[in-house]
Protein backbone atom coordinates (compact mmCIF):
# COMPACT_ATOMS: atom_id res chain seq x y z
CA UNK A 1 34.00 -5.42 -19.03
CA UNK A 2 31.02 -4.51 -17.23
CA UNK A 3 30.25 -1.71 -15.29
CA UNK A 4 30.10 -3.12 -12.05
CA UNK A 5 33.77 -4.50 -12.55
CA UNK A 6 34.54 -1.37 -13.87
CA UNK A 7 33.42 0.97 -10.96
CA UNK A 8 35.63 -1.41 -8.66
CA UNK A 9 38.80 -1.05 -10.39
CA UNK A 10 38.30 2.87 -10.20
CA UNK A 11 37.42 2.77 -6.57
CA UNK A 12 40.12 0.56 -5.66
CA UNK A 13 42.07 3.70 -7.29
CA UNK A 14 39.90 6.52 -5.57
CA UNK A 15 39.21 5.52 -1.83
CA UNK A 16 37.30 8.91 -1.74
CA UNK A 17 34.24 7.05 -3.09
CA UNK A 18 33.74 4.84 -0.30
CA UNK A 19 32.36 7.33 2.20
CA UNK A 20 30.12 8.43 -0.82
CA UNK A 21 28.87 5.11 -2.06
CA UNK A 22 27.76 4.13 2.23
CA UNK A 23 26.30 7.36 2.14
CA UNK A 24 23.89 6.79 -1.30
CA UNK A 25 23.29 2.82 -0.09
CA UNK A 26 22.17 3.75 3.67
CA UNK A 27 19.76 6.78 2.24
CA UNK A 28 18.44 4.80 -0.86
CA UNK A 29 17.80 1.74 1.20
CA UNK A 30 16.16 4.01 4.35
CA UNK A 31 13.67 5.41 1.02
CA UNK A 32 13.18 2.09 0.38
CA UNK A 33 12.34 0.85 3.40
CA UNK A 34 9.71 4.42 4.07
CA UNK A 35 8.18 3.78 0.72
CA UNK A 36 7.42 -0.27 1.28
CA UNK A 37 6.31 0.64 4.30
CA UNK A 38 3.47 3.80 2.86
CA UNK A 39 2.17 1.42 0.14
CA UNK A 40 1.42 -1.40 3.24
CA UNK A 41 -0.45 1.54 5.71
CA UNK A 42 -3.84 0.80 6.61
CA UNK A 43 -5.26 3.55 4.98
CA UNK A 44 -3.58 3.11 1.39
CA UNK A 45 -6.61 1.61 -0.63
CA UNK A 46 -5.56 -0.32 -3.65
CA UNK A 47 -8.66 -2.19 -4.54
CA UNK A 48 -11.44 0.16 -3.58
CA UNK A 49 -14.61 -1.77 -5.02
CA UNK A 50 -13.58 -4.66 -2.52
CA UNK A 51 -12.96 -1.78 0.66
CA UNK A 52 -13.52 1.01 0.18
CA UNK A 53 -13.08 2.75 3.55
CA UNK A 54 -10.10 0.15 5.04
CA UNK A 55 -9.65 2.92 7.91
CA UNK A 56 -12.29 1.87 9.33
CA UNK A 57 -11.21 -1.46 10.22
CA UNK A 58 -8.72 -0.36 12.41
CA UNK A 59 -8.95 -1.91 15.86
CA UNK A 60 -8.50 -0.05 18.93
CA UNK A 61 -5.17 0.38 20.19
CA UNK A 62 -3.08 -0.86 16.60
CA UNK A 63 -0.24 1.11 16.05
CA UNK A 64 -0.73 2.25 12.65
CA UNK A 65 2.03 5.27 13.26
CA UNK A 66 5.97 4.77 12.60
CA UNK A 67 6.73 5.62 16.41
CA UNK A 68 4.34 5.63 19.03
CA UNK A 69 5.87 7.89 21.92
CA UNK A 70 3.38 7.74 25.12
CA UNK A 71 0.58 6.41 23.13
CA UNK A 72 -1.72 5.26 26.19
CA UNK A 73 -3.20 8.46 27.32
CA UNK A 74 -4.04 8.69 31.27
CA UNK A 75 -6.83 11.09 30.69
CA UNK A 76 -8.36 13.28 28.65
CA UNK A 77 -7.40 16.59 28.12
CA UNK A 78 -9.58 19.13 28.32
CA UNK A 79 -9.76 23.05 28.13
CA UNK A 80 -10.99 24.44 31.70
CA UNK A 81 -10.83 27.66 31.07
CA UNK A 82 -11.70 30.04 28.12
């Protein structure tokens, strides 16, 4: 038998493991997901002879951030007084 087949006879057993096994897939695929997503940032340099500052390429209003709440600033904030 193999483990898989295995585990599924158990659980059909144990319903307690359900909740527990949803749990583990939704966080290991969300880490997943976060950790694809780091290695393909803009400023992750895997070949660094080729480009070696790739931040710099970065065009004006690209969303390099996850979320982007009120991203297009009116003005310019600025301290008036000291």
């Amino acid at each position: 038998m193999t483990a898989l087949s295995n585990f599924l006879k158990v659980s059909a057993k144990k319903p307690e493991i359900f909740p527990i096994v949803g749990i583990l897939t939704f966080a290991l695929s969300g880490a997943a997901f976060f950790g694809v997503r780091a290695l393909k940032a803009p400023d992750v340099v895997w070949n660094s002879k080729s480009n070696p500052h790739p931040w710099q390429e970065i065009k004006d209003g690209e969303q390099v951030k996850l979320i982007a709440l009120n991203q297009k600033y009116e003005h310019r904030w600025q301290r008036k007084n000291w």
